[in-house]
Each structure stands twice: as C-alpha cells, then as structure tokens.
C-alpha atoms as a PDB file:
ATOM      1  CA  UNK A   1     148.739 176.368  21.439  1.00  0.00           C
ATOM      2  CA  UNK A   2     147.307 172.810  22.896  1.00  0.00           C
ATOM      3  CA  UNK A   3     150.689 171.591  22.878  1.00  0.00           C
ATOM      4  CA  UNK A   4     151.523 174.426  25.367  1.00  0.00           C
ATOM      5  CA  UNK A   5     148.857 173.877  27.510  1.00  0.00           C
ATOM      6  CA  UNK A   6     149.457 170.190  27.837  1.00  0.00           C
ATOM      7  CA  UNK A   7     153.589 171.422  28.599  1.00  0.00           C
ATOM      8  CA  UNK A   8     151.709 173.801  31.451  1.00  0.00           C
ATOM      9  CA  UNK A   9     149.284 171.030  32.834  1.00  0.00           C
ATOM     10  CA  UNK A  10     152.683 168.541  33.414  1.00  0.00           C
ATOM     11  CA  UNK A  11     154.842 171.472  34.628  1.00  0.00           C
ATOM     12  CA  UNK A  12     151.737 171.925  37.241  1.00  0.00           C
ATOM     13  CA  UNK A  13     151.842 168.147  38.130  1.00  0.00           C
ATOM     14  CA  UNK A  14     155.237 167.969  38.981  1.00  0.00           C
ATOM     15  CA  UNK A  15     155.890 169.729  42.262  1.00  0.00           C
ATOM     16  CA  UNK A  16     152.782 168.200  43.319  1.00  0.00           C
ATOM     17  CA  UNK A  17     153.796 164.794  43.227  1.00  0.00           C
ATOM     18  CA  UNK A  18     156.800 166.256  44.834  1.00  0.00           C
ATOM     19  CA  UNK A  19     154.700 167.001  47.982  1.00  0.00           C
ATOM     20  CA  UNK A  20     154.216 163.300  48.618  1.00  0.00           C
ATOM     21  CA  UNK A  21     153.897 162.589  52.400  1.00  0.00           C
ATOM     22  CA  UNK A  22     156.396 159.577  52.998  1.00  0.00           C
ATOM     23  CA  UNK A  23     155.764 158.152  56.759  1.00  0.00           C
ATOM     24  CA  UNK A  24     159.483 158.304  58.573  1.00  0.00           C
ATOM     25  CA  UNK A  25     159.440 154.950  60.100  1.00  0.00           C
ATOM     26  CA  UNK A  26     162.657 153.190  61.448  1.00  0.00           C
ATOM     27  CA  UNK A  27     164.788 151.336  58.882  1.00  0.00           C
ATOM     28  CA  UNK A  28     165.194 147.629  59.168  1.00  0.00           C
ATOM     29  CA  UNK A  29     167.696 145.795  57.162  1.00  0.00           C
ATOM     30  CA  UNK A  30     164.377 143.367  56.183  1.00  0.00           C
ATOM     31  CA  UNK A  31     160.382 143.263  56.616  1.00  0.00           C
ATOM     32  CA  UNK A  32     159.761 143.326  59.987  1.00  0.00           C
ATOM     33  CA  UNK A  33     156.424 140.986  61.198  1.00  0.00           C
ATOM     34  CA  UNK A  34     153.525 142.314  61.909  1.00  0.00           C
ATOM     35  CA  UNK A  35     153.099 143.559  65.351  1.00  0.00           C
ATOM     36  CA  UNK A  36     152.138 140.705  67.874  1.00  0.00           C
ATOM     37  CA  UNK A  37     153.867 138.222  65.661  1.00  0.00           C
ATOM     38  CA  UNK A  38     156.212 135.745  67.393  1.00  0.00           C
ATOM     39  CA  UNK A  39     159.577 136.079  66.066  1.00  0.00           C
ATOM     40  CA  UNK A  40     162.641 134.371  66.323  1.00  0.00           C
ATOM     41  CA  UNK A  41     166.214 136.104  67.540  1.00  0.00           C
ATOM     42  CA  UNK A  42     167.285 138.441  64.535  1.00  0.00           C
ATOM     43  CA  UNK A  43     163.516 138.589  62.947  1.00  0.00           C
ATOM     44  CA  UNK A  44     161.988 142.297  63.322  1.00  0.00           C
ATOM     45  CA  UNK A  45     159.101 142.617  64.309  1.00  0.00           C
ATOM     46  CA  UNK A  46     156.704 146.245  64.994  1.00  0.00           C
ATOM     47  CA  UNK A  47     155.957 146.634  68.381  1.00  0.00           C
ATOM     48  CA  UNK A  48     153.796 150.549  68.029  1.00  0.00           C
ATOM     49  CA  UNK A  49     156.113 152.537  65.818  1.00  0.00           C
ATOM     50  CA  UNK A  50     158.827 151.059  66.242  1.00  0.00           C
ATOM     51  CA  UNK A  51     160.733 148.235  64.940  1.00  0.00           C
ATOM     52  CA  UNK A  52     162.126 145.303  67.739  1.00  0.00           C
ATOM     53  CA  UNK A  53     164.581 142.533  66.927  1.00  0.00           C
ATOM     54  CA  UNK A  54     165.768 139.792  69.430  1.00  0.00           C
ATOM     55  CA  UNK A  55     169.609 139.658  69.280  1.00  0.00           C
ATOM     56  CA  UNK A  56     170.505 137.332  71.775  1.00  0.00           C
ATOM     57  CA  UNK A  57     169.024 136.040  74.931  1.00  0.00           C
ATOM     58  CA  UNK A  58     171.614 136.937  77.665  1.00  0.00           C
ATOM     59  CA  UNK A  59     169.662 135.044  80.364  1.00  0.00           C
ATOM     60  CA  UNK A  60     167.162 132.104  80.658  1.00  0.00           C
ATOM     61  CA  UNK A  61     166.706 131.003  84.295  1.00  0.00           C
ATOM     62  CA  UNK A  62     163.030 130.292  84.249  1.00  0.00           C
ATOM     63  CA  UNK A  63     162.048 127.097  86.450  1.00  0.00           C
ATOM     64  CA  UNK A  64     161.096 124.444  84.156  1.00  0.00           C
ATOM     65  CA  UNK A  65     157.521 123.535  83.492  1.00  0.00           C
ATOM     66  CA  UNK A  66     158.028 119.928  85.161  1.00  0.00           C
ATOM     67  CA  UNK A  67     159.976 120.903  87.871  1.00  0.00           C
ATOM     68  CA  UNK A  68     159.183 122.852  91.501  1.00  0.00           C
ATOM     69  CA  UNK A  69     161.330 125.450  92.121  1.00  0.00           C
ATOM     70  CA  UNK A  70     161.359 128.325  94.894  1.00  0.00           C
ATOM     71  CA  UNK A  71     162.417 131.435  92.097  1.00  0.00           C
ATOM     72  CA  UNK A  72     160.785 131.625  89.177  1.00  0.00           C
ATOM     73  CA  UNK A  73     163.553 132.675  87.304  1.00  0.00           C
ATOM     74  CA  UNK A  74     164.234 135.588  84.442  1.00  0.00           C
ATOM     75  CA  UNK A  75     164.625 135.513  80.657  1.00  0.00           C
ATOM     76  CA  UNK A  76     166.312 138.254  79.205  1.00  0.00           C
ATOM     77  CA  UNK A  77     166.669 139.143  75.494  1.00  0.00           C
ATOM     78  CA  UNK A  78     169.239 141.561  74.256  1.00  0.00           C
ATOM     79  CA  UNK A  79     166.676 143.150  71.987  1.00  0.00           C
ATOM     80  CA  UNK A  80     167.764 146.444  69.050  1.00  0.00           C
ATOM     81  CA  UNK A  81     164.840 149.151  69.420  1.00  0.00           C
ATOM     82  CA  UNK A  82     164.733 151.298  66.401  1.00  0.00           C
ATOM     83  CA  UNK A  83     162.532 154.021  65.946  1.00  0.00           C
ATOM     84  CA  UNK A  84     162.222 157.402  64.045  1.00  0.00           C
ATOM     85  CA  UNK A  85     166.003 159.106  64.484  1.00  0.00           C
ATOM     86  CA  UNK A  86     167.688 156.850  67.549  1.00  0.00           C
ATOM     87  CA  UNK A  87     168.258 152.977  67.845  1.00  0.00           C
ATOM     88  CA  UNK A  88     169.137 151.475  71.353  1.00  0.00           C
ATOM     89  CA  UNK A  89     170.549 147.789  72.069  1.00  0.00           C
ATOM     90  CA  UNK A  90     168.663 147.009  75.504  1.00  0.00           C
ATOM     91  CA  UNK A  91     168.368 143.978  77.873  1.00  0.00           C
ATOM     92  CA  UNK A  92     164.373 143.186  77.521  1.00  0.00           C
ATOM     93  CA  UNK A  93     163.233 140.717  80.750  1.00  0.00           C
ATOM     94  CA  UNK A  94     160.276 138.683  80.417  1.00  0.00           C
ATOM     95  CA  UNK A  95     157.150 140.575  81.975  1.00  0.00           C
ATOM     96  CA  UNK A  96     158.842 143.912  82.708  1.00  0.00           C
ATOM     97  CA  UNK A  97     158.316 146.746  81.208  1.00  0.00           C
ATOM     98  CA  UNK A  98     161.318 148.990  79.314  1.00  0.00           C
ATOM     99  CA  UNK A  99     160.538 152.671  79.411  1.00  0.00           C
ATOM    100  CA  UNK A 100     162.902 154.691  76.551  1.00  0.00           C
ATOM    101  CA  UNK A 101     162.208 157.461  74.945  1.00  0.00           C
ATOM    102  CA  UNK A 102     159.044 158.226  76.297  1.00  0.00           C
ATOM    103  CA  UNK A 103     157.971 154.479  74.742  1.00  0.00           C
ATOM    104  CA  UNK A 104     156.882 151.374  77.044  1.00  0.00           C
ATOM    105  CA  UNK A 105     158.316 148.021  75.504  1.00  0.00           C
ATOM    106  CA  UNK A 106     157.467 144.653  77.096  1.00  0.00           C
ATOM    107  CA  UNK A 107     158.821 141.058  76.321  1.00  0.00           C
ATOM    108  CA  UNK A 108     155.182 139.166  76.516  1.00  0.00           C
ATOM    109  CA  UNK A 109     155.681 135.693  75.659  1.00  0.00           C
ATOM    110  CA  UNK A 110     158.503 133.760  75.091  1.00  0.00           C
ATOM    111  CA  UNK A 111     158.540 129.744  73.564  1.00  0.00           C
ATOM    112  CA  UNK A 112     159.594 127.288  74.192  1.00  0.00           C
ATOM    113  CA  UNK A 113     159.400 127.086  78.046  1.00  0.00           C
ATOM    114  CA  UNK A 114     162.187 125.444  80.032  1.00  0.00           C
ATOM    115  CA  UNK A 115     162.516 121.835  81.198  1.00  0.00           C
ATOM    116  CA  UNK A 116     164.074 119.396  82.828  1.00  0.00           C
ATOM    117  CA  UNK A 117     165.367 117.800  79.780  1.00  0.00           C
ATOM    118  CA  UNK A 118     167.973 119.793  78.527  1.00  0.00           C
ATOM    119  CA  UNK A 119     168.923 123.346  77.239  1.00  0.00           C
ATOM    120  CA  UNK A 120     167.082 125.317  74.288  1.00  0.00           C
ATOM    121  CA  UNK A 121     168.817 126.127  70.968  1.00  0.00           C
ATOM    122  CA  UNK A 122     169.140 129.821  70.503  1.00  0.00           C
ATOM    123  CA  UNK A 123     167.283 129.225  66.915  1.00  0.00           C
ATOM    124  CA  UNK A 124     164.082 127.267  68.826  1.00  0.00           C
ATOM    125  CA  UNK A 125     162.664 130.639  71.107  1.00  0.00           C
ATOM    126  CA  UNK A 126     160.332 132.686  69.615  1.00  0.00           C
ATOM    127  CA  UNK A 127     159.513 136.048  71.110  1.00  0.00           C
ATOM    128  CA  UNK A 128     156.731 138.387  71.447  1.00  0.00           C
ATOM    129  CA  UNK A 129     156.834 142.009  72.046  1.00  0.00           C
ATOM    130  CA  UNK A 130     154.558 144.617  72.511  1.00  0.00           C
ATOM    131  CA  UNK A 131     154.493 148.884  72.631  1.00  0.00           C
ATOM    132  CA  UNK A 132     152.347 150.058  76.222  1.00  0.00           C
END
C-alpha cells in the first residue's frame, strides 16, 4: 500500500511541473547584453523586451569632433529588432526615435566619434540602444 501512495504522490507531481510558466522572449542566436550595454555591430543586446543587434552602419556623416562644420551629420545603423512572434531589419539614426509595433527604439550613443583623421573600422563603434 505505501508503495502505491508514493506511485500516486509522483503521478500528482507530474502535470504540475508541466504547468511551468516559460517567459516567450525573442530568440537570439547568442546572449544578448544587458540592456544599456554598449555593443558592437552583430552583439545583441535587450533594449525593453526585445532583443537589438547592430548589423551594419549604412551611414556615418557626423562632423568630426575637431572640425566646424555647418550639418551635423547622421549615423545610421541597420539594426535586427526581434521580439515575441515578428523580427524587422530597420535603419536606426542616431537620436531619432523608431516607432514599430507599438515599441519606441532609439540609437543613444554611438563610439567612437568622427575625426579629421581618417575613417572608423566597422569592428571599432560601439552602440547603445534603448526601448521608450
């Protein structure tokens, strides 16, 4: 008789651990940083609940630091969003805000800044991102 009791306890226990809530967060083929985290271009990072990643940056006209200029130029980031059930590919500028899905992304900060010196390498900018 005990050993059918301890056969009904473990028949008991097993749907329950079958009930397990599991949080349905984006997929990302690596850990992603933690949110405010500068990253570099294919590094995910969590920006809210979702999961950003720099791809490529597309444009990078900012004036230099040590330089005057009349336009103060753009940096844009082709940047994967990836959230519960959709992923989007979409151009992120510096300072602006991207408005999908009911979501508010904004490129914050991006390093280094230009100069006069010469061209960044696409492995040198890190990038930070943030949900609004």
């Amino acid at each position: 008789m005990a050993g059918m009791k301890t056969l009904f306890a473990a028949a008991l226990l097993i749907p329950l651990t079958a009930c397990a809530i599991i949080p349905d967060t984006p997929m990302s083929g690596s850990e992603a940083a933690a949110q405010g985290t500068a990253v570099a271009t294919a590094q995910p990072v969590w920006a809210g609940d979702a999961i950003l990643t720099p791809l490529a940056v597309k444009e990078d006209s900012r004036c230099p630091v040590n330089a005057r200029c009349v336009w103060a130029g753009k940096l844009t980031v082709s940047t994967r969003i990836a959230a519960t059930h959709w992923t989007q590919t979409a151009p992120l500028t510096l300072g602006e805000p991207y408005e999908v899905m009911g979501r508010t992304y904004v490129l914050v900060s991006a390093t280094p800044e230009q100069t006069t010196d010469g061209q960044i390498a696409p492995g040198d900018y890190r990038f930070i991102f943030e949900r609004r």
